[in-house]
Structures are given as structure tokens and as C-alpha cells.
C-alpha atoms as a PDB file:
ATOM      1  CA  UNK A   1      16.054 -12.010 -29.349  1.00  0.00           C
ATOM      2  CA  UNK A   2      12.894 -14.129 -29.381  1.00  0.00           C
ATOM      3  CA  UNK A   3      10.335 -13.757 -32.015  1.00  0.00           C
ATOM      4  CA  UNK A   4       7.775 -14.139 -29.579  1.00  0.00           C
ATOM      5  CA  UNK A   5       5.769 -11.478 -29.673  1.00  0.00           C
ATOM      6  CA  UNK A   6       2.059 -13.014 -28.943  1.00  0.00           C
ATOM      7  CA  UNK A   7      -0.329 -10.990 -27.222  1.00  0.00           C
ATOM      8  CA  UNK A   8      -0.047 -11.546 -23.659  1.00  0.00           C
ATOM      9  CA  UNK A   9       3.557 -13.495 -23.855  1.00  0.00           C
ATOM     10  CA  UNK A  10       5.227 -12.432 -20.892  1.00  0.00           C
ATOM     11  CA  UNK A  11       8.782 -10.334 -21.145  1.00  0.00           C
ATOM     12  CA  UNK A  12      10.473 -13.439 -20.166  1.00  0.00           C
ATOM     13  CA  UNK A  13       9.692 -15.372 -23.224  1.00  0.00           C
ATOM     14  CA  UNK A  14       9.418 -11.643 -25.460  1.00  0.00           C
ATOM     15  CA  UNK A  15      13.541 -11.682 -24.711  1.00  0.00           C
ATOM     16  CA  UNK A  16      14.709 -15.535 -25.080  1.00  0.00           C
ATOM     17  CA  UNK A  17      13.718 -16.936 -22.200  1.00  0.00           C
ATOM     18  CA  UNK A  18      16.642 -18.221 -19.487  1.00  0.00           C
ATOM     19  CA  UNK A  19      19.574 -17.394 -21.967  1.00  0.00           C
ATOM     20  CA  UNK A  20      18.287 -13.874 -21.778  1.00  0.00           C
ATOM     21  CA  UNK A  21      18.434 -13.651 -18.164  1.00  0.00           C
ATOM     22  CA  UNK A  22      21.988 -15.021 -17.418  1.00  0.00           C
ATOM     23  CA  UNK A  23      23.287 -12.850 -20.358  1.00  0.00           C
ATOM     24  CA  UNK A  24      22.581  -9.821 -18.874  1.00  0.00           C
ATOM     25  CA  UNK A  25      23.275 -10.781 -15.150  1.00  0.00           C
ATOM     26  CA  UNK A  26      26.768 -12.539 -16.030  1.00  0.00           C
ATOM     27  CA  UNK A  27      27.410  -8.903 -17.699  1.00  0.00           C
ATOM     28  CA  UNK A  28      26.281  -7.172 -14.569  1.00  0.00           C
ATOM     29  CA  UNK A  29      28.524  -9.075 -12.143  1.00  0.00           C
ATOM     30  CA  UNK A  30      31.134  -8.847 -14.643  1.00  0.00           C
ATOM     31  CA  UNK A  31      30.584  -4.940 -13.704  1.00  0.00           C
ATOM     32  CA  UNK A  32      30.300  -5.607 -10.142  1.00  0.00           C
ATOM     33  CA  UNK A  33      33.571  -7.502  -9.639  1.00  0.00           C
ATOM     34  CA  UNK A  34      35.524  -4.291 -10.565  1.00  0.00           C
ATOM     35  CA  UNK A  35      33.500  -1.994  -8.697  1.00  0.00           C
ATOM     36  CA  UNK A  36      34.874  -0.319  -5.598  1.00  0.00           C
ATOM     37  CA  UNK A  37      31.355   0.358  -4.201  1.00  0.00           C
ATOM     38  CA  UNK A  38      29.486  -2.783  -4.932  1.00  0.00           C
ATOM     39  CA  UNK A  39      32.548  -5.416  -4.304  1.00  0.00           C
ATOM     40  CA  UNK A  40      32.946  -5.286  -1.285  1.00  0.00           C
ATOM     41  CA  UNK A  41      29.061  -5.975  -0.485  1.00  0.00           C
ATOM     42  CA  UNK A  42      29.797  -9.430  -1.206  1.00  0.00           C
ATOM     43  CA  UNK A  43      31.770 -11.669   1.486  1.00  0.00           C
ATOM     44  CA  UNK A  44      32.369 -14.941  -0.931  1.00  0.00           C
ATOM     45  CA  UNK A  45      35.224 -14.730  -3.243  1.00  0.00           C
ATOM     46  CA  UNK A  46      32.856 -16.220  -5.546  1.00  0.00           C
ATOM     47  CA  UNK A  47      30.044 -14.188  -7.403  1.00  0.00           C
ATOM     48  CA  UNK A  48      28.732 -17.321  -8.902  1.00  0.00           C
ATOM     49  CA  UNK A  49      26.282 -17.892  -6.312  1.00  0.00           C
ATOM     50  CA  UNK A  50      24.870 -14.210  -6.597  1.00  0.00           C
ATOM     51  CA  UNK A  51      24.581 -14.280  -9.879  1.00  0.00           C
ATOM     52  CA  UNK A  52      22.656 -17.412 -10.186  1.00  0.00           C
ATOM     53  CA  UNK A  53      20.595 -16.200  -7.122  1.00  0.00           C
ATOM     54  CA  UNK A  54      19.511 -12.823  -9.014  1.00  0.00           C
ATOM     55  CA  UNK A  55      18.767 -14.504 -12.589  1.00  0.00           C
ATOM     56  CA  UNK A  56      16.637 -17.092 -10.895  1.00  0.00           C
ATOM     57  CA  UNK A  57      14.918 -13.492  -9.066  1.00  0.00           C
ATOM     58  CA  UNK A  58      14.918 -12.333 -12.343  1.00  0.00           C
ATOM     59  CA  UNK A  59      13.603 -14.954 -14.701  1.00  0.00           C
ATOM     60  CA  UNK A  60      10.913 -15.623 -12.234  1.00  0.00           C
ATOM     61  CA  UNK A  61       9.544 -11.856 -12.160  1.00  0.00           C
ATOM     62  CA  UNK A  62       9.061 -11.569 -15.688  1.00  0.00           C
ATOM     63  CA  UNK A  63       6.936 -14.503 -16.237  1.00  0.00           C
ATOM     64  CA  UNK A  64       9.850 -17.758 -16.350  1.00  0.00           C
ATOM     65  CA  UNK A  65       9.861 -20.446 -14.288  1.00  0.00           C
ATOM     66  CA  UNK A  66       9.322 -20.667 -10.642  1.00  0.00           C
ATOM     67  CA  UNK A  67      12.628 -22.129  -9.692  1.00  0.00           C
ATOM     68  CA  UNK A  68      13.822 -18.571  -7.276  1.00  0.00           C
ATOM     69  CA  UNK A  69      10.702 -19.461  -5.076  1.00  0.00           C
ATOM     70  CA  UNK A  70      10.926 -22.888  -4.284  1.00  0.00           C
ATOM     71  CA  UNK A  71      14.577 -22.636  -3.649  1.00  0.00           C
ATOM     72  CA  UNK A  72      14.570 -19.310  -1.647  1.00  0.00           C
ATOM     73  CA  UNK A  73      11.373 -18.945  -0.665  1.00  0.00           C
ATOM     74  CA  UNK A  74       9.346 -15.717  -0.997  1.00  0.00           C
ATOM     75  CA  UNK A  75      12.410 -12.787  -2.721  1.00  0.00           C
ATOM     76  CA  UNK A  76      11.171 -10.696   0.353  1.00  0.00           C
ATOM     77  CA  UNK A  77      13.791  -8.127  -1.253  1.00  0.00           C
ATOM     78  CA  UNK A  78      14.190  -5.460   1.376  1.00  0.00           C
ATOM     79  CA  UNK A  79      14.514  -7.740   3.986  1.00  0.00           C
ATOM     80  CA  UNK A  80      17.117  -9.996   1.971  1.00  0.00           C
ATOM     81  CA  UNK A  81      19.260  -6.651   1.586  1.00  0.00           C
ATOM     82  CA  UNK A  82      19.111  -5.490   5.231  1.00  0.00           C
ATOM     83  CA  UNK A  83      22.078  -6.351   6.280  1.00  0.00           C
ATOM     84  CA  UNK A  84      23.552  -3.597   3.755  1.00  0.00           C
ATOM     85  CA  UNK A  85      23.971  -0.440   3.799  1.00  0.00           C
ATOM     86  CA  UNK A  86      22.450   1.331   0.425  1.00  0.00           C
ATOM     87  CA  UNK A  87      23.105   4.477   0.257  1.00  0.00           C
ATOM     88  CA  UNK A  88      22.784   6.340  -2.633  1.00  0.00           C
ATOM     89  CA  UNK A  89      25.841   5.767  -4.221  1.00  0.00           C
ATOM     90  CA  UNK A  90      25.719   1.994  -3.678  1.00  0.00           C
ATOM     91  CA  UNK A  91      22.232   2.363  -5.627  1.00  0.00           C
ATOM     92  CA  UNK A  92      23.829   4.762  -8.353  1.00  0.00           C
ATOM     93  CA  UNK A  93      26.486   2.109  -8.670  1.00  0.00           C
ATOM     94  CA  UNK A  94      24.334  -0.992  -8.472  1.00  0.00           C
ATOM     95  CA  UNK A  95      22.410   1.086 -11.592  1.00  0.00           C
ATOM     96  CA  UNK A  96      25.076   1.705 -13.526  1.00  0.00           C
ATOM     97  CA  UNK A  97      26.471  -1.728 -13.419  1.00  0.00           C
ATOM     98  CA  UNK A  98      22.792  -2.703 -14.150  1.00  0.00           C
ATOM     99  CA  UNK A  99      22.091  -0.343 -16.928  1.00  0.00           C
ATOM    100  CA  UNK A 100      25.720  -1.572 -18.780  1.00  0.00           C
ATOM    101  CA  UNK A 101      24.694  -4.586 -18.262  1.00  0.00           C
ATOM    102  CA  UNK A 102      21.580  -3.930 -20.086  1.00  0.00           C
ATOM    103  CA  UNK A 103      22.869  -1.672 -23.049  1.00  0.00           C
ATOM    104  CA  UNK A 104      24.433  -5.040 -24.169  1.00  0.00           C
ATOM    105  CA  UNK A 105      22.143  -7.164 -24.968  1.00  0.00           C
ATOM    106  CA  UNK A 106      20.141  -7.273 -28.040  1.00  0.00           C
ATOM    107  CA  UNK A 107      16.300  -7.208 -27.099  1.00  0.00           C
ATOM    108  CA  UNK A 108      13.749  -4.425 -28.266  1.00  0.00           C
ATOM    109  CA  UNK A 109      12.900  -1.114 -27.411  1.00  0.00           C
ATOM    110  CA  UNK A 110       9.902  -1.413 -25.515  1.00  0.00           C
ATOM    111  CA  UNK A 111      11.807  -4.534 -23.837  1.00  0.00           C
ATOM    112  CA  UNK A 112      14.358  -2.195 -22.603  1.00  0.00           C
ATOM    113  CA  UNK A 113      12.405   0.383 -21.508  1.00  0.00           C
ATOM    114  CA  UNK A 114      10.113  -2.199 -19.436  1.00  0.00           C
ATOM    115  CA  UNK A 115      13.314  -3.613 -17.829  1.00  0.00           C
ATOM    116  CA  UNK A 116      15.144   0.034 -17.416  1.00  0.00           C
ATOM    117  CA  UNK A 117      11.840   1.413 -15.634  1.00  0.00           C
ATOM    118  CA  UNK A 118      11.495  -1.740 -13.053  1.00  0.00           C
ATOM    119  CA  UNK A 119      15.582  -1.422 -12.428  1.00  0.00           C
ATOM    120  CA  UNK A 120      15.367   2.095 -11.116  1.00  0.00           C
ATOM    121  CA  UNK A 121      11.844   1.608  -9.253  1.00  0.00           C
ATOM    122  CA  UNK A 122      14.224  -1.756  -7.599  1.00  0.00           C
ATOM    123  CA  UNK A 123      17.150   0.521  -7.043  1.00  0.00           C
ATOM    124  CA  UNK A 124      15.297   2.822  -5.384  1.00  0.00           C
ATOM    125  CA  UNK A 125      13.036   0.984  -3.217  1.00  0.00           C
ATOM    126  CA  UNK A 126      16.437  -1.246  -1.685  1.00  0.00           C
ATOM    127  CA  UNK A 127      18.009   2.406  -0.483  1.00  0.00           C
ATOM    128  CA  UNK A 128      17.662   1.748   3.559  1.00  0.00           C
ATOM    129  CA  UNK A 129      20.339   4.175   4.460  1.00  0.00           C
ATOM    130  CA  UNK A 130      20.763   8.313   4.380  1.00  0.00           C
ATOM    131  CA  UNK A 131      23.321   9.866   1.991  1.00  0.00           C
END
């Protein structure tokens, strides 16, 4: 955990920066390779791609370096997950996944809570098909 705490320091550098990031999303996909609903969402064998994809998404929304946009372009997340079909158990499971992936890292409270509050409002918002 970073000992940045600085008023005004974004969450990004409050949490460690980059090592932060791929921490928690390598323990997310970690989740996601075993899980029956989310699995099979993804066509490549490999989740490395993904994974790198997301912490880039990631880093970049809490105040870290730029890097998602000029590789990808604007995250332009619904669109991006279209071609899937959320449902509400996909979301449930994305969250859960998500929220493991979260309970294992070492960061602060209000840390947590920030990131916990913005996965659910993400969760929700990608839904794009009826239960």
C-alpha cells in the first residue's frame, strides 16, 4: 500500500500505482478462468490479453497513466461489451470474481469502498440483456 496520502493524490497513486492494478486484475481473471458463466465470454485461450486490456482501463480511470487511450482509443464501455450478452447473472458473476479479487489486496478502507462502489455502478451499467 502506498503512503501517499496527499490531498488531492488520485486513488491510483493512494494504492501503489501500476503494481496495484495488475494485482488485483491478475486475481480477478484468476477467478474468471474457473468460472462457468464468465469463461466462456472469452474466445482466446489466452486471458492475458484481457487482463492487460482491463488494468490499462483501470489504471487509467483512477488517475495513472494514459496508456488504455492511446492504444484503444476512447473505453466506450457499453459499446466494447455489445457483443455479449449480460444478464444478470453474468453481472453477479463478473462481481463476485471482482469483489474476490478485491478482498485480497491490501489497500485502505476508504480505498476499498471507492473501488467497491464504482465496481457495482460498472456492473450494472454493462447489463444489456433481460434476466
Amino acid at each position: 500500500m502506498s503512503d501517499s496520502t496527499a490531498p488531492g493524490a488520485s486513488l491510483y497513486e493512494r494504492v501503489g500505482g501500476m503494481p496495484f492494478f495488475e494485482s488485483l486484475v491478475a486475481a480477478f481473471y484468476r477467478g474468471v478462468a474457473k468460472d462457468p458463466i464468465l469463461r466462456p465470454m472469452y474466445e482466446d485461450e489466452d486471458l492475458g490479453p484481457s487482463a492487460e486490456r482491463l488494468t490499462l482501463f483501470l489504471a487509467q480511470y483512477w488517475g495513472g497513466p494514459h496508456t488504455y487511450s492511446e492504444t484503444r482509443g476512447h473505453p466506450r464501455l457499453r459499446a466494447r461489451h455489445m457483443p455479449f450478452v449480460i444478464d444478470a447473472a453474468a453481472r453477479d458473476a463478473w462481481l463476485a470474481n471482482m469483489m474476490a479479487a478485491l478482498d485480497e489486496q491490501e489497500i485502505g478502507d476508504h480505498e476499498r469502498a471507492e473501488l467497491r462502489g464504482y465496481m457495482l455502478s460498472a456492473a450494472e451499467f454493462l447489463v444489456n440483456a433481460g434476466n
